[in-house]
N, C-alpha and C. Protein backbone atom coordinates (compact mmCIF):
# COMPACT_ATOMS: atom_id res chain seq x y z
N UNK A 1 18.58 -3.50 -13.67
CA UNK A 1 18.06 -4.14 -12.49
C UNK A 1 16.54 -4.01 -12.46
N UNK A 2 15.83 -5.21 -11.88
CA UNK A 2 14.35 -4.82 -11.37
C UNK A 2 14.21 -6.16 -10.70
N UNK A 3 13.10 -5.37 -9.69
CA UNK A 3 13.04 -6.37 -8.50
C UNK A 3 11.55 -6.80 -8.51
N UNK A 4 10.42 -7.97 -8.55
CA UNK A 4 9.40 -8.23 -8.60
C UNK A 4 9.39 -9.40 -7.49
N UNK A 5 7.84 -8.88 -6.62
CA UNK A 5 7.40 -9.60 -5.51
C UNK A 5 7.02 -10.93 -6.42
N UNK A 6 7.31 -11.71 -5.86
CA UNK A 6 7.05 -13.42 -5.91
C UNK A 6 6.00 -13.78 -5.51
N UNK A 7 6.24 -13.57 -4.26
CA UNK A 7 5.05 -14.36 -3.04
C UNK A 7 4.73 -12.97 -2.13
N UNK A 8 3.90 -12.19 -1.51
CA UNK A 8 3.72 -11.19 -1.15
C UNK A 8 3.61 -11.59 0.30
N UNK A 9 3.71 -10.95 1.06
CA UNK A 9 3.72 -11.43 2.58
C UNK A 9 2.05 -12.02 2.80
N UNK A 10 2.20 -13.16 4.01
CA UNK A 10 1.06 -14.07 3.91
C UNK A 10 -0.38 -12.69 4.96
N UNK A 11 0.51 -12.18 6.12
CA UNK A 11 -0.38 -11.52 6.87
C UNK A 11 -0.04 -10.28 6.66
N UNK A 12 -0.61 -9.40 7.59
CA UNK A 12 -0.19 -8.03 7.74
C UNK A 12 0.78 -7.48 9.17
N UNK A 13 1.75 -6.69 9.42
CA UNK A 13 2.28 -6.07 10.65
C UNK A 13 1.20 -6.16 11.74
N UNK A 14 0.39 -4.95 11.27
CA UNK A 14 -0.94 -5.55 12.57
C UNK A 14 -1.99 -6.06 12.05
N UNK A 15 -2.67 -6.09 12.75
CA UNK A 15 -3.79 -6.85 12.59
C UNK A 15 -5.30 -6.12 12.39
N UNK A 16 -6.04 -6.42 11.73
CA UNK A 16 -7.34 -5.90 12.00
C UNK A 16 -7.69 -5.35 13.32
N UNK A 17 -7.78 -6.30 14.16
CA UNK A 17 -8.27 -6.22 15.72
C UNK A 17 -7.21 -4.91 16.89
N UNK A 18 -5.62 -5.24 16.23
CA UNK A 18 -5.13 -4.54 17.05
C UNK A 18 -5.72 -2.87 16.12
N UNK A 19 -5.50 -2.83 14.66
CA UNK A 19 -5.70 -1.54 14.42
C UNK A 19 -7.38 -0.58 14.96
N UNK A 20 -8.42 -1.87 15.24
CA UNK A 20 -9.63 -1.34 16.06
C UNK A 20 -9.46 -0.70 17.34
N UNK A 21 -8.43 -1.38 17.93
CA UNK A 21 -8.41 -0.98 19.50
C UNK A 21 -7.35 0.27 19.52
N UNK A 22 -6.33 0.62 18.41
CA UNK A 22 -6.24 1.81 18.27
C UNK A 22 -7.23 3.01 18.05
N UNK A 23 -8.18 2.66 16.99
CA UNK A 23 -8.68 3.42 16.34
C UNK A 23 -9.85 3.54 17.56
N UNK A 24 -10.25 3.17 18.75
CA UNK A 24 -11.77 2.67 19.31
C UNK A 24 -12.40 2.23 18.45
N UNK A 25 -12.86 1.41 17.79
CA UNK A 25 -13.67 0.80 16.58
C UNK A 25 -14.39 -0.26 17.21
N UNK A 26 -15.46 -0.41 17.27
CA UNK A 26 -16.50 -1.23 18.21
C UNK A 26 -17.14 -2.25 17.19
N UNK A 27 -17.56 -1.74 15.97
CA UNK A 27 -18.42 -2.04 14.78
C UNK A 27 -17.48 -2.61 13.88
N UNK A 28 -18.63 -3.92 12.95
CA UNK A 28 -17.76 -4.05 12.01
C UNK A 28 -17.97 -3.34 10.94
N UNK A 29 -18.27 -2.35 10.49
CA UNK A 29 -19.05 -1.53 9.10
C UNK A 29 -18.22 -1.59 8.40
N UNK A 30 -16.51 -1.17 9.40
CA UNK A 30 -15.77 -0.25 8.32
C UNK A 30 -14.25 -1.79 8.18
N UNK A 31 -14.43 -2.56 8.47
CA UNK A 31 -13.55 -3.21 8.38
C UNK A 31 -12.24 -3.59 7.35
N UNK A 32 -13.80 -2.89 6.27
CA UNK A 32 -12.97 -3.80 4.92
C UNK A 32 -11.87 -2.64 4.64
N UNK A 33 -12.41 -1.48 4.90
CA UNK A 33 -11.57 0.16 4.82
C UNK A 33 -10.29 0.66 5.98
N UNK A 34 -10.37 -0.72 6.76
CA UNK A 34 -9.68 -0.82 8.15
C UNK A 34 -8.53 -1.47 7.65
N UNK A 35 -9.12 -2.39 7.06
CA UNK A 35 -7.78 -3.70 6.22
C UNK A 35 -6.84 -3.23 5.11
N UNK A 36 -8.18 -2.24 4.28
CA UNK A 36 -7.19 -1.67 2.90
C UNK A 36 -5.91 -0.32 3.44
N UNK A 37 -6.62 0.27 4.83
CA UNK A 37 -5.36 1.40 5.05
C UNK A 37 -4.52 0.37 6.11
N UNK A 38 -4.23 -0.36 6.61
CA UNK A 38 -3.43 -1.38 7.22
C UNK A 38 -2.37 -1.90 6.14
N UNK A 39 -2.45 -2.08 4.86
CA UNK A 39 -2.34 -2.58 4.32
C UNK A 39 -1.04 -1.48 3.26
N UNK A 40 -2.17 -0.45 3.57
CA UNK A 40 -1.29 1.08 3.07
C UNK A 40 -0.68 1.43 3.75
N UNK A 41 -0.71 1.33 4.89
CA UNK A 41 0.19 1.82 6.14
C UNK A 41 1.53 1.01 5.76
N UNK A 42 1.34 -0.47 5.43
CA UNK A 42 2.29 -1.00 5.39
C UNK A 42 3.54 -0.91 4.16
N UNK A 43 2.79 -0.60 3.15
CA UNK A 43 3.63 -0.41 1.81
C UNK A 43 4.40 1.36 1.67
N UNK A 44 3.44 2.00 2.73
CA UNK A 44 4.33 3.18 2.40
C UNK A 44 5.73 2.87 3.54
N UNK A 45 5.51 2.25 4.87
CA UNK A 45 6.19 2.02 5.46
C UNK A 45 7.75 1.16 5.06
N UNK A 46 7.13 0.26 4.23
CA UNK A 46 8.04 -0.39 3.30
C UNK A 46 8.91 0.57 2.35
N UNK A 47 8.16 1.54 1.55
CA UNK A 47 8.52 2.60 0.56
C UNK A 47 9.83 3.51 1.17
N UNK A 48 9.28 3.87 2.86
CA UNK A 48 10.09 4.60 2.79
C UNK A 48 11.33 4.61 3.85
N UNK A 49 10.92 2.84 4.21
CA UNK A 49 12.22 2.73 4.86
C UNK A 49 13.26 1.56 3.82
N UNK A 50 12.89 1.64 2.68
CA UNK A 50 13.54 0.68 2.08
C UNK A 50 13.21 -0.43 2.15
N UNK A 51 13.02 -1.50 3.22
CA UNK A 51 12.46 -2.67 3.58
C UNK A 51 11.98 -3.63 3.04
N UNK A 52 11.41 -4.31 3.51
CA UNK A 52 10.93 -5.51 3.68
C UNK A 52 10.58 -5.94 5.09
N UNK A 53 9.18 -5.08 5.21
CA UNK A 53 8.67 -5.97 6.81
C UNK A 53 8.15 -7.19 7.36
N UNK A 54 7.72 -7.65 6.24
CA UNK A 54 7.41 -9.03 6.15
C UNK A 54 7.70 -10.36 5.30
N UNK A 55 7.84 -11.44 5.74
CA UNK A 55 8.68 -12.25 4.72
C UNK A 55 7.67 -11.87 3.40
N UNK A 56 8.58 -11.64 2.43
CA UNK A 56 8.24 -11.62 1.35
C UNK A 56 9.24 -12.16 0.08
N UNK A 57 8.97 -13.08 -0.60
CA UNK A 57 9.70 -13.30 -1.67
C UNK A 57 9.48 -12.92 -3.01
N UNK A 58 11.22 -12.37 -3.39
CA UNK A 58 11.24 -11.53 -4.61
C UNK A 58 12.21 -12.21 -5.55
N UNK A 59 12.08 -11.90 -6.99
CA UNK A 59 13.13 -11.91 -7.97
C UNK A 59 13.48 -11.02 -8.30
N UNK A 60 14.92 -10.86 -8.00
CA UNK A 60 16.20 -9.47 -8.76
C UNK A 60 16.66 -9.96 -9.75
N UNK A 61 16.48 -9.32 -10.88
CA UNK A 61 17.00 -9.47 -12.00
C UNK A 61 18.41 -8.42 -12.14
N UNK A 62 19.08 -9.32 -13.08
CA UNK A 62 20.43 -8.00 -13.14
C UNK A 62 20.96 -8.48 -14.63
N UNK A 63 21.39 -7.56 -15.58
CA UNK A 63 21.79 -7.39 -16.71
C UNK A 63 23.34 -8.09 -16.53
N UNK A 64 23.74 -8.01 -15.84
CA UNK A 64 25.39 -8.86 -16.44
C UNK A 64 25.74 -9.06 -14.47
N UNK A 65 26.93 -9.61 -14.42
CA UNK A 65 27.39 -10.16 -13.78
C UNK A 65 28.47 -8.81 -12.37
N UNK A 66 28.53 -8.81 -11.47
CA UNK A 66 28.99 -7.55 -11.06
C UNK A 66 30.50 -8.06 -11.57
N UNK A 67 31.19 -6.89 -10.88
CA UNK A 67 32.88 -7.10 -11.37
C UNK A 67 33.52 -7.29 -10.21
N UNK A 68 32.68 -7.55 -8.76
CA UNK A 68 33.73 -7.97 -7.68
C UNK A 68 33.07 -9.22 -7.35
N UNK A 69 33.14 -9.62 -5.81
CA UNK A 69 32.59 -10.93 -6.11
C UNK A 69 31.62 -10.94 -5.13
N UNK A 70 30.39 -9.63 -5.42
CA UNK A 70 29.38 -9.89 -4.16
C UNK A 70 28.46 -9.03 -4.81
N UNK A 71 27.19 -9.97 -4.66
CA UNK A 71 25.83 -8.99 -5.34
C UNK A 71 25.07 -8.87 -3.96
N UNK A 72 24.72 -7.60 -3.64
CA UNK A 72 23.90 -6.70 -2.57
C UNK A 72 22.04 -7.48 -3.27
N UNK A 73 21.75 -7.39 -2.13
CA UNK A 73 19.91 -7.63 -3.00
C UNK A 73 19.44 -6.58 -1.65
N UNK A 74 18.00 -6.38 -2.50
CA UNK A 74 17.59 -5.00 -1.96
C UNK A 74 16.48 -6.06 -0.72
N UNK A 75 15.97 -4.59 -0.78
CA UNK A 75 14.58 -4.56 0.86
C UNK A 75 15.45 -5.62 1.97
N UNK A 76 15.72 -5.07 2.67
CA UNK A 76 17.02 -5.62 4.01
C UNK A 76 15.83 -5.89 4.62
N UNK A 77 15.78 -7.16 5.98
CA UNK A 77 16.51 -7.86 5.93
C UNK A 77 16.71 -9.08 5.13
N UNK A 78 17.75 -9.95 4.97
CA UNK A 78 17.56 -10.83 3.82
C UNK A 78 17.22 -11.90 4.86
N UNK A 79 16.50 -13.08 4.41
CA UNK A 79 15.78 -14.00 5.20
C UNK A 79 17.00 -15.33 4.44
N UNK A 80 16.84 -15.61 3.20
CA UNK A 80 17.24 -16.84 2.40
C UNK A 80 17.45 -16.39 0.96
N UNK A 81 18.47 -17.14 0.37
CA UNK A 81 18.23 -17.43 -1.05
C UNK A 81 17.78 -18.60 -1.73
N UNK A 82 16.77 -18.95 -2.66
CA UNK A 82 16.34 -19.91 -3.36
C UNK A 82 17.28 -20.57 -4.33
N UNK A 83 17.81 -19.39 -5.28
CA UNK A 83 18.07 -19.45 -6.19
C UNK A 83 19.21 -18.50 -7.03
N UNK A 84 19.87 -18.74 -7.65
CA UNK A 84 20.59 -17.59 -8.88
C UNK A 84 20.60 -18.40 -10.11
N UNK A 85 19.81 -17.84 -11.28
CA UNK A 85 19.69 -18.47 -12.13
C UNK A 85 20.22 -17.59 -13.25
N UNK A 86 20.72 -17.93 -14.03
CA UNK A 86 21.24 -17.02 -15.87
C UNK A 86 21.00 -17.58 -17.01
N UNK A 87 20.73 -16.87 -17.64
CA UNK A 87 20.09 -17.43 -19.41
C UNK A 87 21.33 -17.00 -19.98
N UNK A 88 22.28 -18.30 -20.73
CA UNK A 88 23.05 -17.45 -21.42
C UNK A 88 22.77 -17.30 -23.24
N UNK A 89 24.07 -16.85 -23.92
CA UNK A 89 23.27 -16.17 -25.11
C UNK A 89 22.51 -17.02 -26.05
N UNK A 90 22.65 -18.19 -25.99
CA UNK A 90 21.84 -19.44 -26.99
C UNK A 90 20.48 -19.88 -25.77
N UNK A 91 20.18 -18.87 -25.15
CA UNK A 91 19.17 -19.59 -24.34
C UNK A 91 18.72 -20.59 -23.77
N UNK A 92 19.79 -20.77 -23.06
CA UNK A 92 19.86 -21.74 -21.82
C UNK A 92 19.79 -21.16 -20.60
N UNK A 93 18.53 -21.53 -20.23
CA UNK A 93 19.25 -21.00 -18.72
C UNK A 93 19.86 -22.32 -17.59
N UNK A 94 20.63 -21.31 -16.89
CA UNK A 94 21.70 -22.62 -15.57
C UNK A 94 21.34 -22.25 -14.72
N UNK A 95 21.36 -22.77 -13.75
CA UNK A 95 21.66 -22.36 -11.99
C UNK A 95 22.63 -22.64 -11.56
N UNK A 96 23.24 -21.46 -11.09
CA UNK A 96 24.90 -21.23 -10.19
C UNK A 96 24.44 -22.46 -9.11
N UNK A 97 25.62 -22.80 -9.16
CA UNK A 97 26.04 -24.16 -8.12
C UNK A 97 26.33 -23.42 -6.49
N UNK A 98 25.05 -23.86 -5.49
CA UNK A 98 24.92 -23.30 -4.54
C UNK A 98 26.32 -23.68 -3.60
N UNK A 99 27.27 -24.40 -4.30
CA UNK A 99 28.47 -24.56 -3.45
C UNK A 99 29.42 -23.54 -3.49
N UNK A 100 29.05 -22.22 -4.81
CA UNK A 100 30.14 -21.36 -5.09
C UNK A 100 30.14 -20.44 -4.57
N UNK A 101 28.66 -20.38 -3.64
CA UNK A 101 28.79 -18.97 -3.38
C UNK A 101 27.95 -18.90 -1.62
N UNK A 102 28.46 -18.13 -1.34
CA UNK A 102 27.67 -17.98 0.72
C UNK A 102 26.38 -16.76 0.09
N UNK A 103 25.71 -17.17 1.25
CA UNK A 103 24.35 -16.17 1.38
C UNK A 103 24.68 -15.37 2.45
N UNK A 104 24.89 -14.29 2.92
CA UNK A 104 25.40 -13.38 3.59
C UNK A 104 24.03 -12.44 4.40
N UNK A 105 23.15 -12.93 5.80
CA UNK A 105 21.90 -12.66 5.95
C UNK A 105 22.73 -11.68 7.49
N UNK A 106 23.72 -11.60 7.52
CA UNK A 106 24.03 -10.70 8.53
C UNK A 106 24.21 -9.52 8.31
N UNK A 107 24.63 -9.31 7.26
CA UNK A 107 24.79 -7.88 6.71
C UNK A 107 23.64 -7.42 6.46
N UNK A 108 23.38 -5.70 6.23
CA UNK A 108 22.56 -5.08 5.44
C UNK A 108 23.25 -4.32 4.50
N UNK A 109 23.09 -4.43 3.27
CA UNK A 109 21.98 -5.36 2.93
C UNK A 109 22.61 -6.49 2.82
N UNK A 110 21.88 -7.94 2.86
CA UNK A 110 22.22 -9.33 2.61
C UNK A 110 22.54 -9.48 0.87
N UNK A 111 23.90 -10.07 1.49
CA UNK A 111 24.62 -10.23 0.34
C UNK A 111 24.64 -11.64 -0.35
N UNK A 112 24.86 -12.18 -1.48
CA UNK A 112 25.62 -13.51 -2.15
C UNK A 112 27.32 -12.90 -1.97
N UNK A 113 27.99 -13.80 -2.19
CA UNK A 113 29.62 -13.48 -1.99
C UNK A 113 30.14 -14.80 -2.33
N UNK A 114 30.47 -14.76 -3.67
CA UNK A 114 31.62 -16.11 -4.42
C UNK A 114 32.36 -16.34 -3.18
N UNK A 115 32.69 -17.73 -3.26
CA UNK A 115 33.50 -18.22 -2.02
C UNK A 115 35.07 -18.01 -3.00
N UNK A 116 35.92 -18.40 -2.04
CA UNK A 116 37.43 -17.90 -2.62
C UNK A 116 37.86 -18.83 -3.76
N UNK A 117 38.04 -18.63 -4.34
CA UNK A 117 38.64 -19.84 -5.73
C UNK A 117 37.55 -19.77 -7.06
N UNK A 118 36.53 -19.22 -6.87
CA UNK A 118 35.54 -19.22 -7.88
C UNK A 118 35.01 -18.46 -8.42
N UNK A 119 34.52 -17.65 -9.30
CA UNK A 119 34.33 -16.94 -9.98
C UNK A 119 32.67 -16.65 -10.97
N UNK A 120 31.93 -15.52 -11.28
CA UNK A 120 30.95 -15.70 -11.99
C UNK A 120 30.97 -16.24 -13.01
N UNK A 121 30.16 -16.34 -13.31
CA UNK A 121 30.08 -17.62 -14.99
C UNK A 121 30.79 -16.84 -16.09
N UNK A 122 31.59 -17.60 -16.81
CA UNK A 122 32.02 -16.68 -18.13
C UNK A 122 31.34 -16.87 -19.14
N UNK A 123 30.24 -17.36 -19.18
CA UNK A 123 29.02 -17.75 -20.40
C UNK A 123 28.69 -16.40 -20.99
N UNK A 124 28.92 -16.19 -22.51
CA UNK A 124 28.45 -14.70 -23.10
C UNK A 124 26.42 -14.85 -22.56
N UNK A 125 26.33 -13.44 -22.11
CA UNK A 125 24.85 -13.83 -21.09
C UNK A 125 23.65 -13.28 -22.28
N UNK A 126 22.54 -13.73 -22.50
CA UNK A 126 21.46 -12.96 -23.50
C UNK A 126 21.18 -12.05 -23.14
N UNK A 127 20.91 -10.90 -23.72
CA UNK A 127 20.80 -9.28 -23.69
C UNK A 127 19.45 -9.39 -22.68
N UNK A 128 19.63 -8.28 -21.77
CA UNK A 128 18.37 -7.98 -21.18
C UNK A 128 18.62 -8.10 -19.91
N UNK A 129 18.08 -8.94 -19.18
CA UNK A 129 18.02 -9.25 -17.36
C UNK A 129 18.10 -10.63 -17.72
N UNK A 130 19.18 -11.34 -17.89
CA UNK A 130 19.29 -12.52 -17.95
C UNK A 130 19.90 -13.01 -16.42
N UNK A 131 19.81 -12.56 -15.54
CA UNK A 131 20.27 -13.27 -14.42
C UNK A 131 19.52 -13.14 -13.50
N UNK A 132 18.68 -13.83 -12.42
CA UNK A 132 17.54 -14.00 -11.64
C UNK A 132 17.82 -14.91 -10.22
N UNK A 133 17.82 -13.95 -9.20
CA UNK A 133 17.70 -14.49 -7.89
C UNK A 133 16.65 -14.25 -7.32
N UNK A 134 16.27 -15.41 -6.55
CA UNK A 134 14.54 -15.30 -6.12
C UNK A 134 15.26 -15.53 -4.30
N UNK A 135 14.77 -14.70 -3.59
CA UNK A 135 15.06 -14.52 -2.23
C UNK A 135 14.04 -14.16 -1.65
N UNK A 136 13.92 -14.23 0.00
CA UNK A 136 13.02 -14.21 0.42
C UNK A 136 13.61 -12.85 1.34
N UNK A 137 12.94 -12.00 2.17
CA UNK A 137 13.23 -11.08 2.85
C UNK A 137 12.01 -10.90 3.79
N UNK A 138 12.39 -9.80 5.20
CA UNK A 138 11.38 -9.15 5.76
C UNK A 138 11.96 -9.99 7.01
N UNK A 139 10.86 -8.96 7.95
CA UNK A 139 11.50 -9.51 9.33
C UNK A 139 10.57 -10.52 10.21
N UNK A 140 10.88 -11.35 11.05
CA UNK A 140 9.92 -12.58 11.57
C UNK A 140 8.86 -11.34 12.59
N UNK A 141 9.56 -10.48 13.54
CA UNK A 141 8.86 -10.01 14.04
C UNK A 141 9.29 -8.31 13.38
N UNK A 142 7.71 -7.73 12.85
CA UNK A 142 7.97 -6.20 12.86
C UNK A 142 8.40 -5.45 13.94
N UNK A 143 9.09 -4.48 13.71
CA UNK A 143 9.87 -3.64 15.13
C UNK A 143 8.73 -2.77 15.46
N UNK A 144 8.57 -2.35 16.66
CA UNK A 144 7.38 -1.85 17.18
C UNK A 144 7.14 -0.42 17.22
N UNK A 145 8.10 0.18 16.96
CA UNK A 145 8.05 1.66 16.17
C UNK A 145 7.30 1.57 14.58
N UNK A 146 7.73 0.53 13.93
CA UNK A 146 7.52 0.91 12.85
C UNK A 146 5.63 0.19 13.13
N UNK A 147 5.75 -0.83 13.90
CA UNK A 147 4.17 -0.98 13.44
C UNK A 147 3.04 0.65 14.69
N UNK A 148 4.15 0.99 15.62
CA UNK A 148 2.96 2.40 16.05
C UNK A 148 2.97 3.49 14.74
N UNK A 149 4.21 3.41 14.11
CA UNK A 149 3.88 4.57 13.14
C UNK A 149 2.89 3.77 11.62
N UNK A 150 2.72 2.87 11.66
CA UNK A 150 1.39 1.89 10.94
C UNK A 150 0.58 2.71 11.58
N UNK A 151 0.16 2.84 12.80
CA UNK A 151 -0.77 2.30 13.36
C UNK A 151 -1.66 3.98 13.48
N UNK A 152 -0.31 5.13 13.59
CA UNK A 152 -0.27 6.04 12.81
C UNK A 152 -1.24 6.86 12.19
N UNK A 153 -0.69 6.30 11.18
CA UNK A 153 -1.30 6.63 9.87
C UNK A 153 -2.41 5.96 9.60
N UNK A 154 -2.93 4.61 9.94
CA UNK A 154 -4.36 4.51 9.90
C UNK A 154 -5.39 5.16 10.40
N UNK A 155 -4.67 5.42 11.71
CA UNK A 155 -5.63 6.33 12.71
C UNK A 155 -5.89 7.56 11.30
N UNK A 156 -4.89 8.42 11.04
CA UNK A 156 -4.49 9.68 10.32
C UNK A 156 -5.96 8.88 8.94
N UNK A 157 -5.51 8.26 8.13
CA UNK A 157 -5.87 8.33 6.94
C UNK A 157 -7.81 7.66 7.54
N UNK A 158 -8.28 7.47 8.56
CA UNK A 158 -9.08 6.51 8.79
C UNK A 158 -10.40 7.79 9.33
N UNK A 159 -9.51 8.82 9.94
CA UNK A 159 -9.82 10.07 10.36
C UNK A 159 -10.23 11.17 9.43
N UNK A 160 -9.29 11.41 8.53
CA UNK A 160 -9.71 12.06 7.39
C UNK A 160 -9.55 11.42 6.13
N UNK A 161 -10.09 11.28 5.21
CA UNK A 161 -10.30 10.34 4.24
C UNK A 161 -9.81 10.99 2.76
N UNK A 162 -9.76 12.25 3.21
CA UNK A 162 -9.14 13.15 1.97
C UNK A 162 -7.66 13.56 2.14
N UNK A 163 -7.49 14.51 1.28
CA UNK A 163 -5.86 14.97 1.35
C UNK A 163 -6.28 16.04 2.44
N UNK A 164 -5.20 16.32 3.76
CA UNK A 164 -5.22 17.26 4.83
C UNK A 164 -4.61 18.45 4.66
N UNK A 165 -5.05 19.67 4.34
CA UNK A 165 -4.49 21.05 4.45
C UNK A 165 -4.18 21.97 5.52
N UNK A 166 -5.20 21.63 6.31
CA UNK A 166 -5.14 22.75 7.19
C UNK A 166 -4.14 22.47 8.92
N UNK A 167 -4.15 23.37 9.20
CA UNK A 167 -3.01 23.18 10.24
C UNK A 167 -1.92 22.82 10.27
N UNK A 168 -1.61 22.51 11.56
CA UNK A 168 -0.64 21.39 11.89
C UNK A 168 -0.47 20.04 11.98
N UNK A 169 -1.82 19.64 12.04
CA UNK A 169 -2.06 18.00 12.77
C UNK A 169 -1.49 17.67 11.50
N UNK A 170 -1.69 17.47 9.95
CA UNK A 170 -0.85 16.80 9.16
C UNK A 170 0.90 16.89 9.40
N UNK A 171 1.19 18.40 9.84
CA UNK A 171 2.69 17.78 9.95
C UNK A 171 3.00 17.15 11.10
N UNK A 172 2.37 17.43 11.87
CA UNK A 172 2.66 16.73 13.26
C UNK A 172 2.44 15.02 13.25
N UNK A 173 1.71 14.49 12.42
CA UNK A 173 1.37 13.47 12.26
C UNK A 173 2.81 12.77 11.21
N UNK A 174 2.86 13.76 9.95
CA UNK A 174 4.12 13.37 9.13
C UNK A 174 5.03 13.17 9.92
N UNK A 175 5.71 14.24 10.98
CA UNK A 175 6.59 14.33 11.67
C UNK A 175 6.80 12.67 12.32
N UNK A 176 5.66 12.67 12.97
CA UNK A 176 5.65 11.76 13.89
C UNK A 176 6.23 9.89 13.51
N UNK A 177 5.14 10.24 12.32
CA UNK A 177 5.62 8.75 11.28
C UNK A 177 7.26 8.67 10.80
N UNK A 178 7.62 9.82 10.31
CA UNK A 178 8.69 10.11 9.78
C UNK A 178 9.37 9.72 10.77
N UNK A 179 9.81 10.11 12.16
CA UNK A 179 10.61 10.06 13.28
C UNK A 179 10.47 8.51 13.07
N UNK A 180 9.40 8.18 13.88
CA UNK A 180 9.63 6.54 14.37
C UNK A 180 10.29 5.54 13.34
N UNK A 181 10.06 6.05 12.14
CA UNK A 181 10.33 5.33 10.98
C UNK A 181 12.21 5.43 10.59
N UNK A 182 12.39 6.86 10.56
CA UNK A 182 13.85 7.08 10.30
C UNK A 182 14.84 5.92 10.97
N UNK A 183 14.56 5.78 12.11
CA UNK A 183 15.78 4.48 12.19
C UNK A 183 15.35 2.92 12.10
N UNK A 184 14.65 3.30 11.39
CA UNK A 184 14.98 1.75 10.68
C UNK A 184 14.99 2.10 8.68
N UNK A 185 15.25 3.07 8.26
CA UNK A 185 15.35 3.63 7.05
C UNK A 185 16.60 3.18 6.65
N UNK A 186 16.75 2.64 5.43
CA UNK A 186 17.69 1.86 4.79
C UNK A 186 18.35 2.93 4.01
N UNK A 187 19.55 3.34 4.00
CA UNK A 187 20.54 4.45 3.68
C UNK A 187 21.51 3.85 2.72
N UNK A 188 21.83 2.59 2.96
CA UNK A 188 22.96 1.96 2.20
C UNK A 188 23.04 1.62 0.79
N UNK A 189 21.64 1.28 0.22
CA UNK A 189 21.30 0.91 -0.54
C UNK A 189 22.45 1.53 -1.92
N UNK A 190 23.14 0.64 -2.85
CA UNK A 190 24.17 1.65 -3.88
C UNK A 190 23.49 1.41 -5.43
């Protein structure tokens, strides 16, 4: 398996402006350093709830075909599928006939699921990641825990600019991110 961003989300959770009026930020000096931890806020947020916070479109690749009749795709929630495409062993590639199979965007994670009577391709497949679904994921609106614990850690990383040793305020701060974040943390994932 491996999963590669396509199209990367167009904006960010927050915004420049809202992360100023967290931070009190009056000036533009530091903006560009405002955008890059906004930005970090967001990918660890992604990292460690599993996710996908923003539409983002990806290709999952997968080495052979599963053995029941439903492929899971990662970073929940699922938005759409584009595509399922397979190279088989004389190098051809096909695209599965979008009549065989449902896109499943209610579940987490969002599933494909062969409809009843049909089956994955029996084509011998070319060695490697010959099978490729390009989907889109992430949520229309970020949940508002997860963008205060963004909002967080910019404050945190915007404040001190190095790695934090001393005290408490780093765990209290971990703590804090960690909490807001845990329920929306993706557990299911197999």
């Amino acid at each position: 398996m491996a999963l590669k961003v396509i199209t990367p989300p167009a904006s960010e959770a927050i915004t420049l402006e809202e992360a100023k009026n967290y931070l009190r930020v009056d000036v533009n000096d530091d903006d560009v350093l405002i955008s890059d931890l906004i930005t970090a806020a967001r990918m660890f947020a992604e990292a460690y709830t599993w996710r996908a916070l923003l539409p983002t479109t990806y290709e999952y690749y997968l080495e052979s075909w599963p053995a029941n009749s439903v492929i899971e795709l990662p970073n929940p929630p699922l938005i759409s599928v584009d595509f399922v495409k397979y190279t088989t062993a004389d190098n051809v590639q096909l695209t599965l006939d979008t009549g065989s199979y449902i896109v499943d965007t209610a579940n987490e994670p969002g599933r494909i699921i062969l409809k009843p009577n049909y089956s994955w391709p029996a084509d011998e497949l070319l060695p490697g990641l010959p099978i490729v679904i390009r989907f889109t994921a992430g949520y229309t609106a970020v949940p508002k825990p997860v963008k205060q614990a963004m909002l967080m850690l910019v404050a945190h990383w915007y404040e001190n600019r190095e790695a934090v040793i001393h005290g408490t305020v780093s765990k209290e701060i971990e703590f804090a991110v960690t909490q807001l974040l845990n329920q929306y943390r993706f557990f299911g994932w197999s």
